[in-house]
C-alpha atoms as a PDB file:
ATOM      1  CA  UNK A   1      98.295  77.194  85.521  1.00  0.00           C
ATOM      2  CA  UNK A   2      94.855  77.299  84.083  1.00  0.00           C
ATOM      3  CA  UNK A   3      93.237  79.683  86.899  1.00  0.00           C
ATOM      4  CA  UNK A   4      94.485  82.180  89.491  1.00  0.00           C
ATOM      5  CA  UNK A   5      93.039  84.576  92.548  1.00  0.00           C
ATOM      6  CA  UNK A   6      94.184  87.273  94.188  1.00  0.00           C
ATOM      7  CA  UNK A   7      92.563  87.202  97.392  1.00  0.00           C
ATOM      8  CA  UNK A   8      93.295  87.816 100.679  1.00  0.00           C
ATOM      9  CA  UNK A   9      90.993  89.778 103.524  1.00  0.00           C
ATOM     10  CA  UNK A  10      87.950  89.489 101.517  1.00  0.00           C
ATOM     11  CA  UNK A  11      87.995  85.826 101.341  1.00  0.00           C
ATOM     12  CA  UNK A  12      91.024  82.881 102.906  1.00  0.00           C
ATOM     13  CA  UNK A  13      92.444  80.565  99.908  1.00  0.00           C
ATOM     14  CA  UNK A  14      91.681  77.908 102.210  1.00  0.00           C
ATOM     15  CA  UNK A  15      88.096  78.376 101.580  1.00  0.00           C
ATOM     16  CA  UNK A  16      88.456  79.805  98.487  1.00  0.00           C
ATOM     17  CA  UNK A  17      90.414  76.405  97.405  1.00  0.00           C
ATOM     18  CA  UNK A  18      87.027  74.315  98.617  1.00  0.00           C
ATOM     19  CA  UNK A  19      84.799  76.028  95.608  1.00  0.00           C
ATOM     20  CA  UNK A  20      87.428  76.045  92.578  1.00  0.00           C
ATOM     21  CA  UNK A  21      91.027  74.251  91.591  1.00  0.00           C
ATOM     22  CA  UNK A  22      93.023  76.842  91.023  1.00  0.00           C
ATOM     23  CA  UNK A  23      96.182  78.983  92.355  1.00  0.00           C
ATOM     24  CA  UNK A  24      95.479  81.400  95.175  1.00  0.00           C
ATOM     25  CA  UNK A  25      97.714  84.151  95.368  1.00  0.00           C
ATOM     26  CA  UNK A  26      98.071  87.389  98.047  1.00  0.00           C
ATOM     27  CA  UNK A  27      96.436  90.618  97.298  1.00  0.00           C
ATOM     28  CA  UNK A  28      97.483  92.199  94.261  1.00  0.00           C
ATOM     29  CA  UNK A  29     100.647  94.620  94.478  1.00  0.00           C
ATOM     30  CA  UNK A  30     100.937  96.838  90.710  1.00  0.00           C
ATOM     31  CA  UNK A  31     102.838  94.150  88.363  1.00  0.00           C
ATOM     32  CA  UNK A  32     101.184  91.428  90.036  1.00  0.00           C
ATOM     33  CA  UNK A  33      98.831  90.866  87.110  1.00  0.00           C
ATOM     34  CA  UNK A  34     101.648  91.352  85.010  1.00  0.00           C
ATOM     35  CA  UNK A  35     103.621  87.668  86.142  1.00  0.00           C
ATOM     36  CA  UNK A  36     100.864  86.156  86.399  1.00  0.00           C
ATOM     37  CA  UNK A  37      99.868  87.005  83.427  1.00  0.00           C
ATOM     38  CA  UNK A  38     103.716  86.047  81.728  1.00  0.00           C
ATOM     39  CA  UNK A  39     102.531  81.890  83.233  1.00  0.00           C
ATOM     40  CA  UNK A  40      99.339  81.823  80.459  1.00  0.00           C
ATOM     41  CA  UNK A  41      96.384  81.383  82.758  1.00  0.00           C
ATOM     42  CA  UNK A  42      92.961  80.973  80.588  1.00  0.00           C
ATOM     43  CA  UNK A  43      91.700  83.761  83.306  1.00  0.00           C
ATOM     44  CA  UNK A  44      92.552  85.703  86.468  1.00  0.00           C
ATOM     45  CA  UNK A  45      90.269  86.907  88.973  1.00  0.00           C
ATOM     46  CA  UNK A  46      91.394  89.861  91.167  1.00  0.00           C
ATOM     47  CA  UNK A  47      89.475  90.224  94.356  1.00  0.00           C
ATOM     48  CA  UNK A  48      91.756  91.960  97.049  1.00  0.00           C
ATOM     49  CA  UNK A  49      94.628  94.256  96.024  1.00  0.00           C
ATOM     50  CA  UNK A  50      96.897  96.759  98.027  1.00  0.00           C
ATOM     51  CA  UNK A  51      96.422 100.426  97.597  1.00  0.00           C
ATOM     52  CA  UNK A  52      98.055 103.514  99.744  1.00  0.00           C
ATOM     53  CA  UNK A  53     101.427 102.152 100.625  1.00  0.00           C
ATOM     54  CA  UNK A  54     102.026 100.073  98.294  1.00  0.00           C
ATOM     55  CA  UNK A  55     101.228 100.759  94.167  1.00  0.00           C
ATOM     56  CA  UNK A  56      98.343  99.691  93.418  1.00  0.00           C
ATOM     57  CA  UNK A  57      97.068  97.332  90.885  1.00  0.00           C
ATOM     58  CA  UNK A  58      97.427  99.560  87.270  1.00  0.00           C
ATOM     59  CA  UNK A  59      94.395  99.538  84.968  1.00  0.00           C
ATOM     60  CA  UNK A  60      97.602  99.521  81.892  1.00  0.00           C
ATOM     61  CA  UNK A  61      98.848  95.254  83.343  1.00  0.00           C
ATOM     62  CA  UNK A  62      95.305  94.130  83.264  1.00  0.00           C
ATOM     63  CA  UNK A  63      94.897  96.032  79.393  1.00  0.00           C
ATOM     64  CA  UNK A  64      97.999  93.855  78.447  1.00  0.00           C
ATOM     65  CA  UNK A  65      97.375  90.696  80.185  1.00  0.00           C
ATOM     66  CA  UNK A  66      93.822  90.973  78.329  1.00  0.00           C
ATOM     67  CA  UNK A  67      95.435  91.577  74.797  1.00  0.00           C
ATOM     68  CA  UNK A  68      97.461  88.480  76.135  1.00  0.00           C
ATOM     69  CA  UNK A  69      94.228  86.680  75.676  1.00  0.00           C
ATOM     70  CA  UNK A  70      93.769  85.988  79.253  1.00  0.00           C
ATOM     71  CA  UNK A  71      90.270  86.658  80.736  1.00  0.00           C
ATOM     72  CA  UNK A  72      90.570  89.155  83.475  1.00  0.00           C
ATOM     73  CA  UNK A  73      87.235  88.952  86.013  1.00  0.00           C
ATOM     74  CA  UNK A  74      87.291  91.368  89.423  1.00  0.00           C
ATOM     75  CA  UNK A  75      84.718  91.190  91.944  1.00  0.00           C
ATOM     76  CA  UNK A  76      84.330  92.385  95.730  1.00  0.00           C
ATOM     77  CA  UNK A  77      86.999  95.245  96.341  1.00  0.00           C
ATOM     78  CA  UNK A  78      89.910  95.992  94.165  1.00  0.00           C
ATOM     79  CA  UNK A  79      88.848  93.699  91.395  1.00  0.00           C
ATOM     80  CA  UNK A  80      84.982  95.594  91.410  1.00  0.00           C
ATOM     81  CA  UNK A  81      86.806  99.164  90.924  1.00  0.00           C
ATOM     82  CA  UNK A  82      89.071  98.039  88.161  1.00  0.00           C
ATOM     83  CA  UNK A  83      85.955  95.552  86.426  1.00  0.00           C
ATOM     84  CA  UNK A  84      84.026  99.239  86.667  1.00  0.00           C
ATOM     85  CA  UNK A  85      86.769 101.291  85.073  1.00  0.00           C
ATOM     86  CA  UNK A  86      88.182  98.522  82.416  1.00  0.00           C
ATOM     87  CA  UNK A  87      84.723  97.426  81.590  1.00  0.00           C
ATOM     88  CA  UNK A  88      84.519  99.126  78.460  1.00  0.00           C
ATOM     89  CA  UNK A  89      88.114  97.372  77.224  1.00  0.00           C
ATOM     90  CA  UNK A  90      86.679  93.824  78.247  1.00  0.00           C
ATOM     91  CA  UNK A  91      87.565  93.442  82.278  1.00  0.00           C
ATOM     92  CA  UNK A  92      84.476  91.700  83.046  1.00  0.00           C
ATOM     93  CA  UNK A  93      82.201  92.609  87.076  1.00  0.00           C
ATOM     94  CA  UNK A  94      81.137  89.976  88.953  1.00  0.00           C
ATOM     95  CA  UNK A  95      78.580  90.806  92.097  1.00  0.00           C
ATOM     96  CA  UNK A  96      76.584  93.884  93.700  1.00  0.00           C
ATOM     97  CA  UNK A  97      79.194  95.794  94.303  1.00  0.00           C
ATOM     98  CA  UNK A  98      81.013  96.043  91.015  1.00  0.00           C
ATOM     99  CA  UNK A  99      77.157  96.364  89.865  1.00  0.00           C
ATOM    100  CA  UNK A 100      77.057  99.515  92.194  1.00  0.00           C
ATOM    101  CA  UNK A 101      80.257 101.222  90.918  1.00  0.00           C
ATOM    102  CA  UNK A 102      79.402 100.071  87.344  1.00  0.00           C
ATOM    103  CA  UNK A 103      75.854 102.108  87.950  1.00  0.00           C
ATOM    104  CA  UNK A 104      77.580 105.347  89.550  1.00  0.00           C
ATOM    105  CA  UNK A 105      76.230 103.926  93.091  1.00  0.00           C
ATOM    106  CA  UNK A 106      79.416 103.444  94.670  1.00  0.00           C
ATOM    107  CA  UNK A 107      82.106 106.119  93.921  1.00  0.00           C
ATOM    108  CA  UNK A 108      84.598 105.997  96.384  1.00  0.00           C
ATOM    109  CA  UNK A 109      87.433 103.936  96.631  1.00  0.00           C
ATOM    110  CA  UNK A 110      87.243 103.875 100.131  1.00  0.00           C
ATOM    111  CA  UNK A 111      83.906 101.716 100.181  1.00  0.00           C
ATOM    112  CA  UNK A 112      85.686  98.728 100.247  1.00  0.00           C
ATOM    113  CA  UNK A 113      88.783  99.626 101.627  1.00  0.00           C
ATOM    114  CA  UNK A 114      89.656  97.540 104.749  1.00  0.00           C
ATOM    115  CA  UNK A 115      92.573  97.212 106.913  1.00  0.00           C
ATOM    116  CA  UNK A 116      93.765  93.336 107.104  1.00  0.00           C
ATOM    117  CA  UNK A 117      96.755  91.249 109.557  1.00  0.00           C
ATOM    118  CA  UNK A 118     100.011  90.529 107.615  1.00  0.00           C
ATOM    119  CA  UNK A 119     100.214  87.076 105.700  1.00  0.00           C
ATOM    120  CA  UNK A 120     101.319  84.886 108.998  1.00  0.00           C
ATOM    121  CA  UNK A 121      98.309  85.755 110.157  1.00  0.00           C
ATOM    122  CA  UNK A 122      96.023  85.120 106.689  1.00  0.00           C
ATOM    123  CA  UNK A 123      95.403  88.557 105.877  1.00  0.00           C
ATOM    124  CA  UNK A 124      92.640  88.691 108.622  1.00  0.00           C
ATOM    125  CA  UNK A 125      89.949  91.957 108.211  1.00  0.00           C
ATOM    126  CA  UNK A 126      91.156  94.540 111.199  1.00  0.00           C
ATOM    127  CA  UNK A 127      88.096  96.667 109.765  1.00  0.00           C
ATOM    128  CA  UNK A 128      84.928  96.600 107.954  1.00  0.00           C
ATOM    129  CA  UNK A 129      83.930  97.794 104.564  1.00  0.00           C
ATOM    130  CA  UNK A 130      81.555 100.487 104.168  1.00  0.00           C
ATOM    131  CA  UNK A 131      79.921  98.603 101.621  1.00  0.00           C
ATOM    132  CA  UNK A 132      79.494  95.811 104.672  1.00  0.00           C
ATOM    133  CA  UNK A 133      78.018  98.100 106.812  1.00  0.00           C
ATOM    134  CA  UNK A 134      75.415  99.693 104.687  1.00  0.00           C
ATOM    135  CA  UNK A 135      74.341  96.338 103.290  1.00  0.00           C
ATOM    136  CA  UNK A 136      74.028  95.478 107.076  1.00  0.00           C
ATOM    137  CA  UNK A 137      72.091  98.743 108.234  1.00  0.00           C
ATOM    138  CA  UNK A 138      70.059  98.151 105.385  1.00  0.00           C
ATOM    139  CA  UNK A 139      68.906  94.256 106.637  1.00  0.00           C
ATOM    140  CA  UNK A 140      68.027  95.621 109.872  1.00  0.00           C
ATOM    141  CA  UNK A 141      66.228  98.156 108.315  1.00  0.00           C
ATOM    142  CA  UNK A 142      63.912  95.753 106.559  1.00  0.00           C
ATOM    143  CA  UNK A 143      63.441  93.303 109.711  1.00  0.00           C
ATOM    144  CA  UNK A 144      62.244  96.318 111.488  1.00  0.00           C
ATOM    145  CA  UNK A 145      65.721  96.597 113.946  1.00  0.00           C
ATOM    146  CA  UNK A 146      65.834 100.205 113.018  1.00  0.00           C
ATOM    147  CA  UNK A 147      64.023 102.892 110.778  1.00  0.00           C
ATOM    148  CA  UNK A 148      64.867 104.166 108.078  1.00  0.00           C
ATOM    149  CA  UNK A 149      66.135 107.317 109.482  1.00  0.00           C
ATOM    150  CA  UNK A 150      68.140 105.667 111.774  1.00  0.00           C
ATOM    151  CA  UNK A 151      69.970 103.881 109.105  1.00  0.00           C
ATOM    152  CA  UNK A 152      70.647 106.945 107.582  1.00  0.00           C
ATOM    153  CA  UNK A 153      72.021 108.757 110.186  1.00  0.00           C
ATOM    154  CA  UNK A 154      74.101 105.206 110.916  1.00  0.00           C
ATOM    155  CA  UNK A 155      75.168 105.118 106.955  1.00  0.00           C
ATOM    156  CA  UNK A 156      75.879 109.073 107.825  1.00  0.00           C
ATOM    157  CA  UNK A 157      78.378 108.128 111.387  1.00  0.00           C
ATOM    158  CA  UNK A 158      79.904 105.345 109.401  1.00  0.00           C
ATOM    159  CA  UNK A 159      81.203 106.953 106.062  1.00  0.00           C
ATOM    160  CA  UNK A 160      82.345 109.806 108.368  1.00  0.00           C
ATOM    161  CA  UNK A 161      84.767 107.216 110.326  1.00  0.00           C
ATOM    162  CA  UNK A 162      88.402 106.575 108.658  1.00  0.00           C
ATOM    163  CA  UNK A 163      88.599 103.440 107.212  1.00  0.00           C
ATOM    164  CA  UNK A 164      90.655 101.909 109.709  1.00  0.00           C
ATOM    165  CA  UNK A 165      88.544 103.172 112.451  1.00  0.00           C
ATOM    166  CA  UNK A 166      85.039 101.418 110.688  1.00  0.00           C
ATOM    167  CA  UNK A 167      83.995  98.196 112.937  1.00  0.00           C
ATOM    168  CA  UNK A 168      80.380  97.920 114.773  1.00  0.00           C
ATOM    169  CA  UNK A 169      82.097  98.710 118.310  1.00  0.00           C
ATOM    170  CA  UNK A 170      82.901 101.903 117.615  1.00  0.00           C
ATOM    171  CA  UNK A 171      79.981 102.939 114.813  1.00  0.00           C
ATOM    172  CA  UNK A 172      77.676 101.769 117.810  1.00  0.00           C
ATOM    173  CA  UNK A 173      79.506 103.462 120.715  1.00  0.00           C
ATOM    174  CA  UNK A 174      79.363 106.847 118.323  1.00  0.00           C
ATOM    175  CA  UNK A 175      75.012 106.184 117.496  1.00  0.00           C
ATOM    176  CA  UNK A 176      75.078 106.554 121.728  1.00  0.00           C
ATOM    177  CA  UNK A 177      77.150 109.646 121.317  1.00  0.00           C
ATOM    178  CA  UNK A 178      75.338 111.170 118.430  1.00  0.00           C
ATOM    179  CA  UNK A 179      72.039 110.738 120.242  1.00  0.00           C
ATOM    180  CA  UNK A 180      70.283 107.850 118.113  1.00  0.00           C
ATOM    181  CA  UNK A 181      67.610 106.279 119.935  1.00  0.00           C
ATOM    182  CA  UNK A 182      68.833 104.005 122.541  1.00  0.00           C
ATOM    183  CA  UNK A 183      66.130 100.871 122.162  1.00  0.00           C
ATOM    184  CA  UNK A 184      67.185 100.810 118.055  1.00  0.00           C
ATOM    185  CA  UNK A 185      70.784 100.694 119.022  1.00  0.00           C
ATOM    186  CA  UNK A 186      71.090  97.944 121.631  1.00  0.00           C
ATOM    187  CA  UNK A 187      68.632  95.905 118.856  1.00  0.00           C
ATOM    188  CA  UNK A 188      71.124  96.210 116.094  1.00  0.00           C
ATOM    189  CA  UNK A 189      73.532  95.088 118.826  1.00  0.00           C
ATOM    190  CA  UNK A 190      71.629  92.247 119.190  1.00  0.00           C
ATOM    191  CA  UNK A 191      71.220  91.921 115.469  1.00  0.00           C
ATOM    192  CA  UNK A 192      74.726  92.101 114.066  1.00  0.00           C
ATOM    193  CA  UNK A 193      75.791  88.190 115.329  1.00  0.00           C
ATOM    194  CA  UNK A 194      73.746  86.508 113.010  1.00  0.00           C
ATOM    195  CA  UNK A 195      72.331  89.399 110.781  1.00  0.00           C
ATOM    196  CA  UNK A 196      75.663  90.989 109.988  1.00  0.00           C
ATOM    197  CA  UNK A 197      76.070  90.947 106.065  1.00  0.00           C
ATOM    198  CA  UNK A 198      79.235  90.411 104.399  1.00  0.00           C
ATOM    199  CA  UNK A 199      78.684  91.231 100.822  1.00  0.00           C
ATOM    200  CA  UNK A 200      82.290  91.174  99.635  1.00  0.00           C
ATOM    201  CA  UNK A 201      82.539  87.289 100.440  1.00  0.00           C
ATOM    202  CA  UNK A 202      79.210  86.515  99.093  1.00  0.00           C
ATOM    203  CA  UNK A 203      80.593  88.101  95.795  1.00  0.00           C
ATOM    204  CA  UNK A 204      83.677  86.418  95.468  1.00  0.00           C
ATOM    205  CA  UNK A 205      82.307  83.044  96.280  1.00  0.00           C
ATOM    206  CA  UNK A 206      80.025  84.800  93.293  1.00  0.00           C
ATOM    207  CA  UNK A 207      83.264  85.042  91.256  1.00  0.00           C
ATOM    208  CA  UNK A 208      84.242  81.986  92.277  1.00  0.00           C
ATOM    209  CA  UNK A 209      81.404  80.358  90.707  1.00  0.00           C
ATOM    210  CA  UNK A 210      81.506  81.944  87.599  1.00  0.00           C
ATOM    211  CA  UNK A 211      85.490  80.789  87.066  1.00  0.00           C
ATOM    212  CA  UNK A 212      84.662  77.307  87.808  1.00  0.00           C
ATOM    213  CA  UNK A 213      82.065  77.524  85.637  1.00  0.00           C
ATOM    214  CA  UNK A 214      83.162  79.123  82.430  1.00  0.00           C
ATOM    215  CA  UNK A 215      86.904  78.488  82.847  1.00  0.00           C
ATOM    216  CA  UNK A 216      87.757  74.751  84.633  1.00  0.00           C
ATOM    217  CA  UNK A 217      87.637  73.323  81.314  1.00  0.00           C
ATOM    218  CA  UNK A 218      89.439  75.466  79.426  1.00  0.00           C
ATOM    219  CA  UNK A 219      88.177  78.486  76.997  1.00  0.00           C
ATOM    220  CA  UNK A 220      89.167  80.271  73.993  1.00  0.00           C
ATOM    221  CA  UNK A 221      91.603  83.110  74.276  1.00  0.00           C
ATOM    222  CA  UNK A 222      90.076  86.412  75.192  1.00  0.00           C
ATOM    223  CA  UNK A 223      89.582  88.361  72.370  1.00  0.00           C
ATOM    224  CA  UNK A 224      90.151  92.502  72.501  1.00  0.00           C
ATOM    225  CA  UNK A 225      89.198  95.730  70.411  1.00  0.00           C
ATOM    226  CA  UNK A 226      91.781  97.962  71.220  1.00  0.00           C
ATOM    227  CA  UNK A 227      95.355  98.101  70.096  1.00  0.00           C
ATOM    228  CA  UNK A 228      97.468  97.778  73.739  1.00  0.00           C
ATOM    229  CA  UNK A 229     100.355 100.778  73.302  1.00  0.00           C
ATOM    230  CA  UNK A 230     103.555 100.314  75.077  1.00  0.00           C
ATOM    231  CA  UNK A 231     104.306 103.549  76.697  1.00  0.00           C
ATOM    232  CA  UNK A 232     107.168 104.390  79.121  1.00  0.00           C
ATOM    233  CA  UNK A 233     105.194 104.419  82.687  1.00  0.00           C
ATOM    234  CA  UNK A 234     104.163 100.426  81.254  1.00  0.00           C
ATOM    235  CA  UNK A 235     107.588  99.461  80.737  1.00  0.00           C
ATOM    236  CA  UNK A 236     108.492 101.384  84.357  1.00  0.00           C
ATOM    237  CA  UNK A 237     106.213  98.579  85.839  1.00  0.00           C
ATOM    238  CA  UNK A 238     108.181  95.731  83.950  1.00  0.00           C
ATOM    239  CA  UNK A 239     110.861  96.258  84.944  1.00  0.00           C
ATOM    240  CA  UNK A 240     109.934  96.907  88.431  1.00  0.00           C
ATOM    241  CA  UNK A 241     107.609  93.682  88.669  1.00  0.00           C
ATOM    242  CA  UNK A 242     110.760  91.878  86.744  1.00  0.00           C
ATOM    243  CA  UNK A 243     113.295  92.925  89.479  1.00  0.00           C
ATOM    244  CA  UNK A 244     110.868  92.194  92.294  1.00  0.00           C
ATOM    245  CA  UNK A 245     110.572  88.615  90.704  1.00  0.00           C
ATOM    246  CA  UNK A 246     114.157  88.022  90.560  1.00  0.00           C
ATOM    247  CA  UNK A 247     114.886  89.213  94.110  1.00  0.00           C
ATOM    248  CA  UNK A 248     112.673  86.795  95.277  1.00  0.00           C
ATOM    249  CA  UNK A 249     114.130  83.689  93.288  1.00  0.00           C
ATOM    250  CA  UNK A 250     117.267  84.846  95.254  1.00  0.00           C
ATOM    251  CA  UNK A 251     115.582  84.650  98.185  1.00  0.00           C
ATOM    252  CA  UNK A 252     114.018  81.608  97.780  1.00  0.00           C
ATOM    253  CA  UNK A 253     117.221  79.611  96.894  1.00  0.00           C
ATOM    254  CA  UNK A 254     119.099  81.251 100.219  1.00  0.00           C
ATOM    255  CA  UNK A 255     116.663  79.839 102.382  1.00  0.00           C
ATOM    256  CA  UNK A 256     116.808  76.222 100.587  1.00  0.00           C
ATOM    257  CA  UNK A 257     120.643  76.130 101.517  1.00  0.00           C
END
């Protein structure tokens, strides 16, 4: 396994496999990074990952896949917050939006959270990003859809809605509600089939890029400046990643009986 993704709402492996050979895996789960990390992949880029439910991605697997010497790249969602907060141990940002949490921009986690369909149905967006919607209010801004203070007081209605709840239906049926002027909200209506932005795909087909072209062929081991420290909450994820791995081997010989 030279390369692998973690992807999943943010951008299908189907289309993700048409830009780069490499192995496509679901969102990352905490000890994810871990085995994949134990097959000796040159580099791994994380762009989705799970987070509320489910443990989330921990900044102390990527620290000891890197001091592995595998190359650890994150763009888009997940992989932009942990490229911001690893940067300074060697996690490397591809894209605006790591760019924006890298700059103090973006500080919420919940600017690219997104709720997504299970696997059977290819981890399908139910929601949209914040980070979406302002880089969308912002284009319409700029062809003159809406002014400026209507895109703030749209940016305003839209960071107020629960993650879940964020999608253009209801962030446009809430501008009629709050008031906005009624000619600037039936133009973005008109706007958003062809003008809507997604800036989380455009910056994994960013990371994308970059993989295929620093990694296809193979690269030198990444090289750290920190000494990685075992600690007891590390070895806690081990073992948990190692026992999830070994129920589903079990699993996966049942079902070839």
């Amino acid at each position: 396994m030279n390369l692998c993704i973690f992807t999943g709402p943010t951008l299908p492996a189907a289309e993700g496999q048409q830009h780069i050979d490499a192995i496509f895996l679901p969102p990352a789960a905490q000890g994810d990074i871990y085995r994949a990390a134990l097959e000796r992949p040159v580099a791994i880029g994380l762009i989705d990952g799970y987070f509320e439910r489910v443990p989330s991605v921990s900044h102390k697997e990527i620290l000891w896949a890197m001091a592995q010497g595998i190359h650890i790249l994150g763009a888009s969602s997940m992989g932009a917050l942990r490229a911001a907060e690893l940067s300074l141990f060697g996690m490397e940002g591809v894209g605006d939006i790591y760019e924006g949490y890298a700059r103090g921009d973006l500080d919420a986690d919940d600017e690219v959270a997104v709720v997504h369909a299970p696997a059977e149905d290819g981890y399908r967006p139910l929601s949209e990003a914040l980070v979406n919607i302002r880089t969308t209010l912002r284009a319409a801004e700029r062809a003159s859809v809406i002014t400026s203070v209507t895109r703030e007081r749209l940016e305003e209605l839209s960071r107020g809605l629960f993650y879940p709840d964020r999608c253009y239906p209801i962030l446009l049926r809430r501008a009629g509600q709050e008031g906005l002027p009624p000619a600037q909200v039936e133009a973005l209506r008109a706007f958003l089939p062809e003008g809507r932005v997604d800036q989380k795909r455009a910056d994994a087909l960013a990371l994308l890029q970059v993989l295929r072209e620093r990694f296809e062929g193979g690269s030198e081991p990444k090289q750290v400046r920190y000494h990685f420290e075992p600690t007891d909450a590390w070895e806690l994820i081990r073992e948990h990643a190692d026992r999830r791995a070994s129920r589903s081997n079990r699993g996966a010989m049942g079902a070839g009986r």
